[in-house]
Protein backbone atom coordinates (compact mmCIF):
# COMPACT_ATOMS: atom_id res chain seq x y z
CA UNK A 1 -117.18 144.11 53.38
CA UNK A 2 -116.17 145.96 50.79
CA UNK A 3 -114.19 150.06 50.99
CA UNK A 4 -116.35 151.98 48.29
CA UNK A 5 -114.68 155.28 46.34
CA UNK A 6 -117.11 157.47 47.43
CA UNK A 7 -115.66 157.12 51.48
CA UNK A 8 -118.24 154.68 52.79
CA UNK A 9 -118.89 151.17 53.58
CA UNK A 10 -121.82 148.95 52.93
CA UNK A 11 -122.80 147.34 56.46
CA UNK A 12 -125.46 144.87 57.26
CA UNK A 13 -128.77 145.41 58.11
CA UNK A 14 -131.50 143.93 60.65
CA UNK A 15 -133.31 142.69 57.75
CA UNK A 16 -130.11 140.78 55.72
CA UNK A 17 -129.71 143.72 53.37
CA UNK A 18 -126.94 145.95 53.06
CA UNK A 19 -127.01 149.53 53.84
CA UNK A 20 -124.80 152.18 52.49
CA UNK A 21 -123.03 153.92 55.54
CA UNK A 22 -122.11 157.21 55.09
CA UNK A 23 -118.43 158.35 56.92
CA UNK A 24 -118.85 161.67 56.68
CA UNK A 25 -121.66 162.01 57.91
CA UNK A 26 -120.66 159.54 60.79
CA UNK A 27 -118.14 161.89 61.44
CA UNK A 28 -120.42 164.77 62.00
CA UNK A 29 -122.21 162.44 64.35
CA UNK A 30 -119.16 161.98 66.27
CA UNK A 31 -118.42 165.06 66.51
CA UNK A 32 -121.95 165.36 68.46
CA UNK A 33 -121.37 162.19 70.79
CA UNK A 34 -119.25 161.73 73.27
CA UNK A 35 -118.28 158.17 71.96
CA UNK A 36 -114.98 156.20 71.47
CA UNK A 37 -113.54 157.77 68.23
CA UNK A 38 -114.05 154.86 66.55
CA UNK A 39 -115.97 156.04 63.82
CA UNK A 40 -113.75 158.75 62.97
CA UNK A 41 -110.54 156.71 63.34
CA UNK A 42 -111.48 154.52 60.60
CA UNK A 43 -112.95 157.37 58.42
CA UNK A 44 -109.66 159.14 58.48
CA UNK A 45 -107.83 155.96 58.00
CA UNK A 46 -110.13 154.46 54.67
CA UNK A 47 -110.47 157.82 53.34
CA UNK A 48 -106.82 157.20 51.31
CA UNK A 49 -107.60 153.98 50.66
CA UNK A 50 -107.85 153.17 47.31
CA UNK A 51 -111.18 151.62 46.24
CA UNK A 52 -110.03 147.45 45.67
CA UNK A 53 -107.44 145.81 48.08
CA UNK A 54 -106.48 143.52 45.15
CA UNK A 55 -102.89 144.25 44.88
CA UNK A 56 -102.58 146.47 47.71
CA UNK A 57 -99.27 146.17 50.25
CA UNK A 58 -99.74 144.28 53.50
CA UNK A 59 -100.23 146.80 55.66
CA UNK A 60 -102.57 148.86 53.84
CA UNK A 61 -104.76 145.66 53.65
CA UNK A 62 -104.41 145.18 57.12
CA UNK A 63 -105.85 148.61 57.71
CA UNK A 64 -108.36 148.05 55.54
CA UNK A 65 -109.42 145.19 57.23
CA UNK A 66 -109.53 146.75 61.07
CA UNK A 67 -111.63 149.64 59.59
CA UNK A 68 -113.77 147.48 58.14
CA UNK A 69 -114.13 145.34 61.45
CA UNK A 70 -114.53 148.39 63.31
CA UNK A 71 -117.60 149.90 60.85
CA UNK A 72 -119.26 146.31 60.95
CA UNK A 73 -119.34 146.34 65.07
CA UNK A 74 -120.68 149.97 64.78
CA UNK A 75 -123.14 149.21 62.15
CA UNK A 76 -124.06 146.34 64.30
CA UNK A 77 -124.31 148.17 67.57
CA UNK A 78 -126.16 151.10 65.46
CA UNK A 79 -129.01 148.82 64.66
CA UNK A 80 -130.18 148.14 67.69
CA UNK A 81 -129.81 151.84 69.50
CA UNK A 82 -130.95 154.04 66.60
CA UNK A 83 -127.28 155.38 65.34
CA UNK A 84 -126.04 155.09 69.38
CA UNK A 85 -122.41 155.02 69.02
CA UNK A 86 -122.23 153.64 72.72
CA UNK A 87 -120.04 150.21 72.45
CA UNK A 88 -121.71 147.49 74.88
CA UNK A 89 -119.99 144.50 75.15
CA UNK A 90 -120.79 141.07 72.89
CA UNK A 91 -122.49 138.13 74.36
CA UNK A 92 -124.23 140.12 76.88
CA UNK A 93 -128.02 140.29 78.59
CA UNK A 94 -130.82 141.94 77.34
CA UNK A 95 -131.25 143.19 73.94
CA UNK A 96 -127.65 144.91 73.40
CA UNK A 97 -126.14 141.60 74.07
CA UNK A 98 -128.92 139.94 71.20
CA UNK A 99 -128.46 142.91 69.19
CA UNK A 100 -124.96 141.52 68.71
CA UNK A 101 -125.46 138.34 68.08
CA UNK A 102 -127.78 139.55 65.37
CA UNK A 103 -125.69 141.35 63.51
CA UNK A 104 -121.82 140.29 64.43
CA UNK A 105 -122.19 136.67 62.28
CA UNK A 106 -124.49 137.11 59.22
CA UNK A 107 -123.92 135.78 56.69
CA UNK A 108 -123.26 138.41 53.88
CA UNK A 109 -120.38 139.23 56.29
CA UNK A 110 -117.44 137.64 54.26
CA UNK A 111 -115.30 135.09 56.15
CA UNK A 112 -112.27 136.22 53.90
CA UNK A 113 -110.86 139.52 53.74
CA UNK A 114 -106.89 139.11 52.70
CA UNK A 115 -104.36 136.80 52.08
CA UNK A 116 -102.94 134.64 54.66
CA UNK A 117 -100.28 131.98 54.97
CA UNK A 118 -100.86 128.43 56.35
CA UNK A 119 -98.86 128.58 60.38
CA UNK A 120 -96.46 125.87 58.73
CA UNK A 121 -96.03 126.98 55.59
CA UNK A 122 -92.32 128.11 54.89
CA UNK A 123 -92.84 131.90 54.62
CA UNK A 124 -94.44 132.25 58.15
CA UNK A 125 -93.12 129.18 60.11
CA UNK A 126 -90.61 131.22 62.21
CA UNK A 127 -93.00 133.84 62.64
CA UNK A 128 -95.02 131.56 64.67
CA UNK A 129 -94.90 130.53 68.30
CA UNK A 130 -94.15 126.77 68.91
CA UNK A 131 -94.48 126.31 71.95
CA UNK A 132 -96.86 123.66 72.14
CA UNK A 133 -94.98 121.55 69.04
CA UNK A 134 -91.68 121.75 71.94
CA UNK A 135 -93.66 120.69 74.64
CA UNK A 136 -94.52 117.68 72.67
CA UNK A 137 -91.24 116.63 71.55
CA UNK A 138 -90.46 116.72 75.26
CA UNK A 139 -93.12 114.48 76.36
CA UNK A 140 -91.65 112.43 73.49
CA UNK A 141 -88.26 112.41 74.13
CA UNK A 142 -88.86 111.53 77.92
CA UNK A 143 -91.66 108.48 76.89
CA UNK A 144 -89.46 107.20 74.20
CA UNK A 145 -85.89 107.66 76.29
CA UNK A 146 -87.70 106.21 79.21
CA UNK A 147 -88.86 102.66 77.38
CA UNK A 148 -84.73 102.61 76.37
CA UNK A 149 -83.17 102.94 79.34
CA UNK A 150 -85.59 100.65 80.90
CA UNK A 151 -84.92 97.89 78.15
CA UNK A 152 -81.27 98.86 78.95
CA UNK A 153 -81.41 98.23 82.20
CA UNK A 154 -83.30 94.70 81.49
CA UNK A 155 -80.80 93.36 78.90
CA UNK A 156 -77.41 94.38 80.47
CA UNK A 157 -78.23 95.31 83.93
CA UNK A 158 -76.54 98.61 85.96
CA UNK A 159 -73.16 98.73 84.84
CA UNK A 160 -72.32 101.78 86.25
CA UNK A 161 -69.02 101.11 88.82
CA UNK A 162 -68.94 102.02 92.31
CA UNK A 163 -65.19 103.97 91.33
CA UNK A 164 -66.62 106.09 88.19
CA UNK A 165 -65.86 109.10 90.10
CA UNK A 166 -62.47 108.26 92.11
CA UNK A 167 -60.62 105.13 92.85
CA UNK A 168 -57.32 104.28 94.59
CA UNK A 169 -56.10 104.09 90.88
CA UNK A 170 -56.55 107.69 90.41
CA UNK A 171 -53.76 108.19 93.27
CA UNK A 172 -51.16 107.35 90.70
CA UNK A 173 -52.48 110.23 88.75
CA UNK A 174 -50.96 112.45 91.02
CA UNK A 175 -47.86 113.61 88.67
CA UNK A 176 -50.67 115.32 86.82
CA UNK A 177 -52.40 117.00 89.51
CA UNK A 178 -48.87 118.56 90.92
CA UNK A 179 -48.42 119.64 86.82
CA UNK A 180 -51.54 120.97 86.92
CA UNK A 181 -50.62 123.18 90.06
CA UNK A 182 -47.31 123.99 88.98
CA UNK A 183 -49.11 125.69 85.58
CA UNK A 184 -49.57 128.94 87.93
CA UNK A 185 -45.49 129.38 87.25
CA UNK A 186 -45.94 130.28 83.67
CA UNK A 187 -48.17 133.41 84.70
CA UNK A 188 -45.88 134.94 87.00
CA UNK A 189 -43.10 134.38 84.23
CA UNK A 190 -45.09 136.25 81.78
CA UNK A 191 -46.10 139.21 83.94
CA UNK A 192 -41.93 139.37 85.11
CA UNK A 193 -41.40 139.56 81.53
CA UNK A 194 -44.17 142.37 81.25
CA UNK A 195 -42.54 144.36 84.12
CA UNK A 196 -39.43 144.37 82.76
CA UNK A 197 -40.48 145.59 79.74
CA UNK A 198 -42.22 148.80 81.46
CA UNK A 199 -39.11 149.26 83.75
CA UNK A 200 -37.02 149.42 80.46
CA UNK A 201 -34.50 146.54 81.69
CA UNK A 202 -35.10 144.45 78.44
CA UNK A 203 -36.03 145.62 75.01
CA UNK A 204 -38.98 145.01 72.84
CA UNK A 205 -37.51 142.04 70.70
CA UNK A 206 -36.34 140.24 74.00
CA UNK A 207 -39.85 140.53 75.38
CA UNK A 208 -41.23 139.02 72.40
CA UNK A 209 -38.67 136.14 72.51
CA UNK A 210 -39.11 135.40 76.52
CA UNK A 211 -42.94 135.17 75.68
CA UNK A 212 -42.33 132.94 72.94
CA UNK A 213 -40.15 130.56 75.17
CA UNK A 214 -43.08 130.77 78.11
CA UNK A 215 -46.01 130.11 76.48
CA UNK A 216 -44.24 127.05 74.58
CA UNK A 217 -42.89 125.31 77.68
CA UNK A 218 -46.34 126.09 79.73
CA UNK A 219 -47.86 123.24 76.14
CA UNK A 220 -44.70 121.19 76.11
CA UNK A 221 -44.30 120.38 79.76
CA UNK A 222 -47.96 118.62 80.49
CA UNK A 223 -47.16 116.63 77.34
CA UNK A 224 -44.21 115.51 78.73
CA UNK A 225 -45.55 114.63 82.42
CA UNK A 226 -48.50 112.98 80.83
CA UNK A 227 -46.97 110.66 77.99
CA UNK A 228 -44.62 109.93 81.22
CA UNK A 229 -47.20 108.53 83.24
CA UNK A 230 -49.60 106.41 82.97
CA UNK A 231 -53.13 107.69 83.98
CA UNK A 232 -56.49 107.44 83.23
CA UNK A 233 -58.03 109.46 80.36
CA UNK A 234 -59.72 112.04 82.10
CA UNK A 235 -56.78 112.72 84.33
CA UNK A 236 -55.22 113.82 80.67
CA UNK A 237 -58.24 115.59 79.10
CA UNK A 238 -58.63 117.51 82.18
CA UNK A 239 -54.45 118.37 82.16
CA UNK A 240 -54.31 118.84 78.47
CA UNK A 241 -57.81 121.16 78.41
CA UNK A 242 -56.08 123.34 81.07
CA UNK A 243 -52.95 123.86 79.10
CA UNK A 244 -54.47 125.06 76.48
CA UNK A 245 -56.80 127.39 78.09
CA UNK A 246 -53.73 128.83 79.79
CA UNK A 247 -51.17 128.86 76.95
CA UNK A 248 -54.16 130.85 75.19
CA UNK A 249 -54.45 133.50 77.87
CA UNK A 250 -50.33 134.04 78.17
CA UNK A 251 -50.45 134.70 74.36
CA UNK A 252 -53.84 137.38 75.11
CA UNK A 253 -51.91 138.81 77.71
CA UNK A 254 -48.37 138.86 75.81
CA UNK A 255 -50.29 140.27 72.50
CA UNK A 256 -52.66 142.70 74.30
CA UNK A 257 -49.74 144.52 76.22
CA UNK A 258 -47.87 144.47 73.10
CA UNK A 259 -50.51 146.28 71.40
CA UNK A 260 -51.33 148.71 74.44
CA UNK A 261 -47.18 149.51 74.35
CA UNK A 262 -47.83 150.22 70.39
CA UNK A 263 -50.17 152.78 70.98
CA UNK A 264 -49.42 154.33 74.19
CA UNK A 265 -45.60 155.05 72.66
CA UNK A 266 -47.07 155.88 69.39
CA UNK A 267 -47.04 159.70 68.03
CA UNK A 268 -50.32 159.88 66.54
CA UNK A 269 -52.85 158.16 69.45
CA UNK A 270 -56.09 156.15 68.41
CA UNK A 271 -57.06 157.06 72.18
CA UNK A 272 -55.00 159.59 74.33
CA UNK A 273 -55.66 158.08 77.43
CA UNK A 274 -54.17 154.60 76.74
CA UNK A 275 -51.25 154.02 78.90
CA UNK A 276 -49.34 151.09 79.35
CA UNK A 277 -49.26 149.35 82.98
CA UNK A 278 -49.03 146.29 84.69
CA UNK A 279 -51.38 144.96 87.30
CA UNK A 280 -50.71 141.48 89.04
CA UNK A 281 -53.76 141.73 90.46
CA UNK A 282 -55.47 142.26 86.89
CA UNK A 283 -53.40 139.14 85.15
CA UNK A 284 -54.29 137.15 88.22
CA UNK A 285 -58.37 138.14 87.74
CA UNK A 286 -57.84 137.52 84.27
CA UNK A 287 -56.19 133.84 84.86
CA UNK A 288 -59.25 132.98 86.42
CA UNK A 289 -62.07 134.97 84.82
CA UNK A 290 -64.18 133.00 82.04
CA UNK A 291 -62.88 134.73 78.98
CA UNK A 292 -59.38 134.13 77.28
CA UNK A 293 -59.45 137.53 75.66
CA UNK A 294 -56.60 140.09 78.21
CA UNK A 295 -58.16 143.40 78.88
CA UNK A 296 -56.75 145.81 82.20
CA UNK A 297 -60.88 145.92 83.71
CA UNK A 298 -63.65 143.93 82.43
CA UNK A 299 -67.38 144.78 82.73
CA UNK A 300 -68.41 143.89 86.44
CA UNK A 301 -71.43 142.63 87.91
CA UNK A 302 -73.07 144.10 91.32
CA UNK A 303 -73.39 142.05 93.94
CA UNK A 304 -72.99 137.72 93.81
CA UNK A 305 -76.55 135.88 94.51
CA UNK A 306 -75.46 132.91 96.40
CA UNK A 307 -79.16 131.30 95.74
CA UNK A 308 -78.74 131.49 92.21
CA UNK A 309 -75.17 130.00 92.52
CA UNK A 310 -76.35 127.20 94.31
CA UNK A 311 -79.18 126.29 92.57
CA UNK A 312 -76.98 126.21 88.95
CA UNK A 313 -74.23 123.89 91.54
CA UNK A 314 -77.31 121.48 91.74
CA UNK A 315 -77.79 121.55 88.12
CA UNK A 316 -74.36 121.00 87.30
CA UNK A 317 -73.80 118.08 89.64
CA UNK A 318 -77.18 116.48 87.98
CA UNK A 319 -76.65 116.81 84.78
CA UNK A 320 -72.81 116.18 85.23
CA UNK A 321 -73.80 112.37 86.70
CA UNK A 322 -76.49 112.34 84.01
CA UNK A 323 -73.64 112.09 81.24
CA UNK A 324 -71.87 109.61 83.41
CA UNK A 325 -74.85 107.33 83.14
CA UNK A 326 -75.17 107.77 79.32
CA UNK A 327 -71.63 107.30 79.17
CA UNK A 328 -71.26 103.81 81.33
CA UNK A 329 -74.88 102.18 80.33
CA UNK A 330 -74.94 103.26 77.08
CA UNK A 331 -72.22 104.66 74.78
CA UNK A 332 -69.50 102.05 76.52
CA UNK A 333 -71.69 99.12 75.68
CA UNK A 334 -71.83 100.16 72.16
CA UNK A 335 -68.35 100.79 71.10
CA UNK A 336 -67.08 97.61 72.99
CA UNK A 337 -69.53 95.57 70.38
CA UNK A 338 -68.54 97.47 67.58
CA UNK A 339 -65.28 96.96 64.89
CA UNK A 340 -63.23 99.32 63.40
CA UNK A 341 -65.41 101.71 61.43
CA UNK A 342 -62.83 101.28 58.40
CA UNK A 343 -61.54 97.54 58.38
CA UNK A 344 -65.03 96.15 58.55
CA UNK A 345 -68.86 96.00 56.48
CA UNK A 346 -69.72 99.12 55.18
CA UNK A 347 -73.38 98.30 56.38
CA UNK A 348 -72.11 97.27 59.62
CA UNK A 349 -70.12 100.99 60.00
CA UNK A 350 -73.32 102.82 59.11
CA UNK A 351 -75.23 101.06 61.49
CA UNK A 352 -72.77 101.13 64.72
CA UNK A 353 -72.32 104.94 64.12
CA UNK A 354 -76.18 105.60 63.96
CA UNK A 355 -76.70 103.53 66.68
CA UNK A 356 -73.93 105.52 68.74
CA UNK A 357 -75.01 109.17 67.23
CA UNK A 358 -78.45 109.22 69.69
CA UNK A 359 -76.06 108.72 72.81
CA UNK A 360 -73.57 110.83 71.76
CA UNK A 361 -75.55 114.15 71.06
CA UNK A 362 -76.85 113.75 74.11
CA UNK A 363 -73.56 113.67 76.16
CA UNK A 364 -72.46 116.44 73.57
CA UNK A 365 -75.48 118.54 74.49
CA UNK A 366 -75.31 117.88 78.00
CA UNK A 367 -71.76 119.11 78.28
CA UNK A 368 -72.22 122.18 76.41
CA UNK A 369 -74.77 123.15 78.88
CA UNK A 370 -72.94 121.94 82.03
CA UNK A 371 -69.46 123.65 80.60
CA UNK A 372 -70.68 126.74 78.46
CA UNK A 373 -74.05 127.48 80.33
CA UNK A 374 -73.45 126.02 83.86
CA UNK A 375 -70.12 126.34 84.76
CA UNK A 376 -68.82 129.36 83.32
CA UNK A 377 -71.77 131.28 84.49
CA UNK A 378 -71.39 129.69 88.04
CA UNK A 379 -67.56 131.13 87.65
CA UNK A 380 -68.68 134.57 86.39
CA UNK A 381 -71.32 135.25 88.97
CA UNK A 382 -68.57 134.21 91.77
CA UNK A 383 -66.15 136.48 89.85
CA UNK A 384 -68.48 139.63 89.33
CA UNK A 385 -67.84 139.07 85.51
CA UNK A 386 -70.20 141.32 83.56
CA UNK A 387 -70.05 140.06 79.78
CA UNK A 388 -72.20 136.40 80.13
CA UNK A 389 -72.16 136.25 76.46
CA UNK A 390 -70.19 132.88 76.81
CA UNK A 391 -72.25 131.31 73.65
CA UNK A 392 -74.70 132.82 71.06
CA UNK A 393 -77.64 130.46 69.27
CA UNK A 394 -75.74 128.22 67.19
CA UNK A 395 -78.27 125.32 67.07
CA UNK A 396 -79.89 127.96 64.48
CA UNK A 397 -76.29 128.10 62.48
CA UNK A 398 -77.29 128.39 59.14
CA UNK A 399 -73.97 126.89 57.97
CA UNK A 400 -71.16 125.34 59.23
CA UNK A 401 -69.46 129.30 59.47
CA UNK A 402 -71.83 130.21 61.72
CA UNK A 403 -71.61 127.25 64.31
CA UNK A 404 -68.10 127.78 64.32
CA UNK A 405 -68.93 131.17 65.46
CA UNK A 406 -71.44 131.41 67.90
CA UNK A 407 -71.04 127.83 69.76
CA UNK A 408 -67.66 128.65 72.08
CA UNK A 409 -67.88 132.49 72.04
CA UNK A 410 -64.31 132.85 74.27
CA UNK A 411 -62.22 130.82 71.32
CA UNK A 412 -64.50 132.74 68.43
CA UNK A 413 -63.43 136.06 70.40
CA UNK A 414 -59.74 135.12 70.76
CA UNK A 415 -59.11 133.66 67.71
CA UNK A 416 -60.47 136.69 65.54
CA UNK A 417 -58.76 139.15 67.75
CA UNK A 418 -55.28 137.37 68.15
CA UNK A 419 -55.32 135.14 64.79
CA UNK A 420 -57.35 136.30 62.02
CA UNK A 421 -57.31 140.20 62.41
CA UNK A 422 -53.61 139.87 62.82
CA UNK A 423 -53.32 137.96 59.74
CA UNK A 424 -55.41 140.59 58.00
CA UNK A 425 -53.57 143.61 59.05
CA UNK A 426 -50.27 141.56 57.99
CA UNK A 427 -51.94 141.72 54.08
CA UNK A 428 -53.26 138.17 54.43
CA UNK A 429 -56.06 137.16 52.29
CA UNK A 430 -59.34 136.29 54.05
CA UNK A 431 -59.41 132.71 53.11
CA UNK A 432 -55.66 131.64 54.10
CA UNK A 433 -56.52 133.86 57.35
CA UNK A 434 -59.47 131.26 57.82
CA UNK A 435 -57.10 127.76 57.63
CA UNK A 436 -54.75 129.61 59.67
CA UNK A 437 -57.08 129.68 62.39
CA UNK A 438 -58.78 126.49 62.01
CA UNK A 439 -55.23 125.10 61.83
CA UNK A 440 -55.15 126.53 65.35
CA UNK A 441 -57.79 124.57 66.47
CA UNK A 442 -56.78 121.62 64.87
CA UNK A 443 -53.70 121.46 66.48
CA UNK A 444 -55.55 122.13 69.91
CA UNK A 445 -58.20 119.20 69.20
CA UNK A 446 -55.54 116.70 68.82
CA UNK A 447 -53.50 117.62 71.25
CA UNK A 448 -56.51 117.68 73.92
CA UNK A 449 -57.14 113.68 72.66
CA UNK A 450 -54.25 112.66 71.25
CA UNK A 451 -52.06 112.79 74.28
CA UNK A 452 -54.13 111.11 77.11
CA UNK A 453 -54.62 108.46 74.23
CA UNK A 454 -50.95 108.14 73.69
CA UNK A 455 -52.10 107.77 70.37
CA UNK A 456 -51.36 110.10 66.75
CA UNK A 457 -53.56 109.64 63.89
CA UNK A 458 -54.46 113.06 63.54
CA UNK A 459 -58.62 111.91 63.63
CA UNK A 460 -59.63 114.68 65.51
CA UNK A 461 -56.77 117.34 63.15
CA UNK A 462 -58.45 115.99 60.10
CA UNK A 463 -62.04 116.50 61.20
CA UNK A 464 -61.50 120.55 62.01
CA UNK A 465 -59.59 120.78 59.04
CA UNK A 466 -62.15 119.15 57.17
CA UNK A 467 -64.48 122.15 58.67
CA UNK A 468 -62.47 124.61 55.93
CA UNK A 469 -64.51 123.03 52.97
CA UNK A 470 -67.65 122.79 54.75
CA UNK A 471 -67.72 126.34 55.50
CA UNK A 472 -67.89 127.22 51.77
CA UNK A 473 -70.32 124.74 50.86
CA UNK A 474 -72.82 125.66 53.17
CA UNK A 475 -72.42 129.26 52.68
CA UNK A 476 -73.00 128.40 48.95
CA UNK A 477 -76.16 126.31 49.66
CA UNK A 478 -77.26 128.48 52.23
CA UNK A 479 -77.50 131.14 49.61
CA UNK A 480 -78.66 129.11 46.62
CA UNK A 481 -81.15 126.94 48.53
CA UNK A 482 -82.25 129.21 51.90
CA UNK A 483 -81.05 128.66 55.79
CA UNK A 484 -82.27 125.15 56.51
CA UNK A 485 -80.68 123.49 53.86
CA UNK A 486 -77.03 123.86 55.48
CA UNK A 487 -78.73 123.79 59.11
CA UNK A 488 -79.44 120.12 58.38
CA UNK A 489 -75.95 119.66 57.15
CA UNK A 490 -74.55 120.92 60.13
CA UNK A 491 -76.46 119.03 62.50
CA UNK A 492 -75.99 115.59 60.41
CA UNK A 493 -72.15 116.16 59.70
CA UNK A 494 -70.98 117.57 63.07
CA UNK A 495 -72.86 115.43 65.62
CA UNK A 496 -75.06 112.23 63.86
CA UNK A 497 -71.66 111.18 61.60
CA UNK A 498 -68.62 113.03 62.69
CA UNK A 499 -68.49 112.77 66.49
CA UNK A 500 -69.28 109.26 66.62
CA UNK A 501 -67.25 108.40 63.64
CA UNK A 502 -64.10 110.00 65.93
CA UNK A 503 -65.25 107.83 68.89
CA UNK A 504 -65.57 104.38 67.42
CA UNK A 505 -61.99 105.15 65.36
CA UNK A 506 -59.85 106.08 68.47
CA UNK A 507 -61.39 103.35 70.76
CA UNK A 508 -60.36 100.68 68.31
CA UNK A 509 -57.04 102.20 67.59
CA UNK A 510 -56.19 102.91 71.27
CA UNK A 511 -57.53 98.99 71.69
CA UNK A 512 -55.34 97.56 69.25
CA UNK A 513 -52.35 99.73 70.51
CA UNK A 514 -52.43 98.13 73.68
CA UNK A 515 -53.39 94.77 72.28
CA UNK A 516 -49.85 95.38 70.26
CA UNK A 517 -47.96 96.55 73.73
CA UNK A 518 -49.10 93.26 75.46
């Protein structure tokens, strides 16, 4: 089908020949008929259309080609009512319905009008739906998983314990749970502090230093109760995860006020109506809401739909004893036959840390969605809390950068409002701004392992830190080599070598420690 200069279009005819359709004076036959506008639609679309297509932008061909599809069906619908611009549908009885299939498929009708892209190829791939290609890897992943947890169960039996989820051993854990209580002190310390400051009874630099003394006894105490006492290592995770979410909301709420006191005392006001109060009952919704960032009022939801809450519940329980079983049948199994990743065979390493990576990522994934997905949208819905944004798409991080910022959006949002900002406005440059804040983090990881391990070899310090270097190389290769390049890299460095690699090093250093206690 081919758009000649002179404003027509050559369309089939009954007899296989081509005949020369005329779109003005299809136009003046519209104009007579009370028909769709088809005709003179695609006139007043082809007649700026230049002559060839060859070269033409995608969207003029496109146009080109609907014109052309429309003329065809008219020409074909034209030869078999005498120029009847009436549109019957195709595949019908009685002669309109043969008409079309007369003249919709001949063969002087060309098959190929533009260029097109193959559905895979790498320019259209992510324009496509894959829906089908998802639901396949899902069939997969449940056949395959299925035939290994079956063999599992054949070689080694179910080793899951009756006590996995409490035990009369866990009573001598109770030191940490009274810590964990007695973490509500550090709160009402801070928002003394902050009432003080507004009833003018202690100065600015006072404040500062009372804050500074708070938030560091609210980290140092749980270390101290839990290096005291011996309990199990999720008694400590849980204690030491706690702390730290808590030590990071006193120094929002300390920094935000500060900030709020700036401006509302300032001469020349960002805002006018900022003024500087303090609301127990806003510090206490903010000790509880799922964000670490202070603010006086938060975006609220309407109402709380107790059928949606318990239906995520029931997710979270499943899923929650789903890791357990991965956990007892599969990833303990593993790292109890394995050596230490760096005193043994090279080969040996490589394979113990594959072997592990499958399990792994799919604890990992499991308690991203339970924790960031589950959970925190269970707590916001009972809460009212407004902003769900609680994680962005960071399985499509382009570089390690980009995970960093989009998997835990709370830290990404306190850390660039309270960390690197700050450093920033302090005349900082942006990259010492970035290892001060993945120092941050470092220090955070190891503490939240370190200490229920009783253990200090700075694994889990060394692999964020080790994140600073990464996050320039990807960039670069993201930008010399396209997205999926450092995609890959993420997903092989962060969960198929570096979590497992941290697993298999502080099991056999926490084994040996005790094997050098005894």
């Amino acid at each position: 089908m081919a758009i000649l200069d002179s404003g027509g279009v050559v369309t089939p005819t009954e007899n296989g020949g081509g005949e020369f359709v005329d779109l003005d004076r299809l136009r003046r036959r519209k104009s007579r008929s009370d028909s769709n506008g088809l005709l003179s639609d695609f006139a007043s679309r082809t007649d700026t259309v230049p002559s060839d297509d060859v070269g033409t932008p995608a969207d003029v061909r496109d146009r080109i080609d609907s014109g052309a599809d429309d003329a065809q069906e008219t020409a074909n619908l034209a030869g078999d009512n005498g120029g009847d611009t009436d549109i019957r549908e195709t595949g019908g009885g009685g002669a309109g319905g043969n008409a079309d299939v007369r003249f919709t498929y001949r063969p002087s009708v060309p098959a190929h009008r533009r260029a097109r892209e193959s559905p895979l190829s790498s320019d259209a791939i992510f324009k496509q739906s894959h829906a089908g290609l998802f639901n396949l890897c899902v069939v997969v992943l449940i056949a395959v998983n299925s035939r290994l947890i079956i063999e599992n169960l054949m070689k080694y039996g179910w080793l899951i314990r009756t006590d996995f989820w409490f035990s009369s051993t866990s009573l001598r854990d109770w030191p940490l749970f009274m810590c964990c209580l007695s973490l509500s002190v550090f709160p009402l310390a801070a928002f003394t502090v902050e009432k003080m400051v507004l009833q003018k009874c202690i100065s600015e630099p006072v404040a500062i230093f009372l804050h500074i003394i708070i938030t560091m006894t609210e980290v140092l105490y749980p270390v101290y109760v839990t290096l005291r006492c011996d309990s199990a290592f999720l008694s400590g995770v849980t204690l030491m995860l706690l702390t730290c979410i808590v030590w990071l909301k006193l120094v929002s709420y300390a920094h935000t006020n500060y900030d709020i006191r700036t401006l509302a005392n300032s001469a020349e006001k960002v805002d006018p109506e900022v003024s500087y109060y303090v609301s127990l009952k806003s510090l206490a919704y903010f000790m509880v809401a799922p964000t670490l960032c202070y603010q006086p009022s938060y975006p609220r939801s309407p109402c709380i739909r107790k059928g949606w809450v318990a239906r995520q519940f029931a997710k979270l329980v499943i899923f929650t004893g789903f890791m357990g079983f991965i956990i007892e049948q599969y990833i303990n199994p593993i790292v109890r036959n394995s050596k230490h990743p760096l005193k043994g065979d090279l080969l040996y390493a490589i394979e113990r840390v594959l072997k592990l990576s499958v399990p792994n990522l799919y604890v990992w994934l499991c308690m991203f969605y339970c924790f960031f997905h589950l959970w925190l949208n269970i707590l916001a819905e009972l809460l009212c809390f407004g902003d769900r944004e609680f994680y962005k798409d960071w399985w499509n991080a382009k570089s390690v950068g980009d995970y960093w910022r989009m998997w835990n959006m709370p830290v990404h949002k306190w850390m660039v409002r309270h960390i690197y900002f700050p450093c920033l406005r302090s005349k900082i440059p942006k990259v010492p701004a970035i290892i001060i804040a993945f120092l941050v983090s470092a220090v955070f990881h190891e503490l939240c392992i370190a200490v229920p391990c009783r253990l200090f070899k700075l694994w889990a310090f060394w692999g964020i830190m080790f994140q600073v270097p990464l996050v320039f190389i990807t960039n670069y290769l993201q930008e010399r080599f396209g997205s999926m390049v450092g995609n890959m890299i993420f997903w092989f460095i962060f969960c198929i070598f570096g979590q497992p690699m941290c697993v298999l090093l502080y099991y056999h250093d926490l084994m040996n420690r005790k094997g050098s206690m005894s």
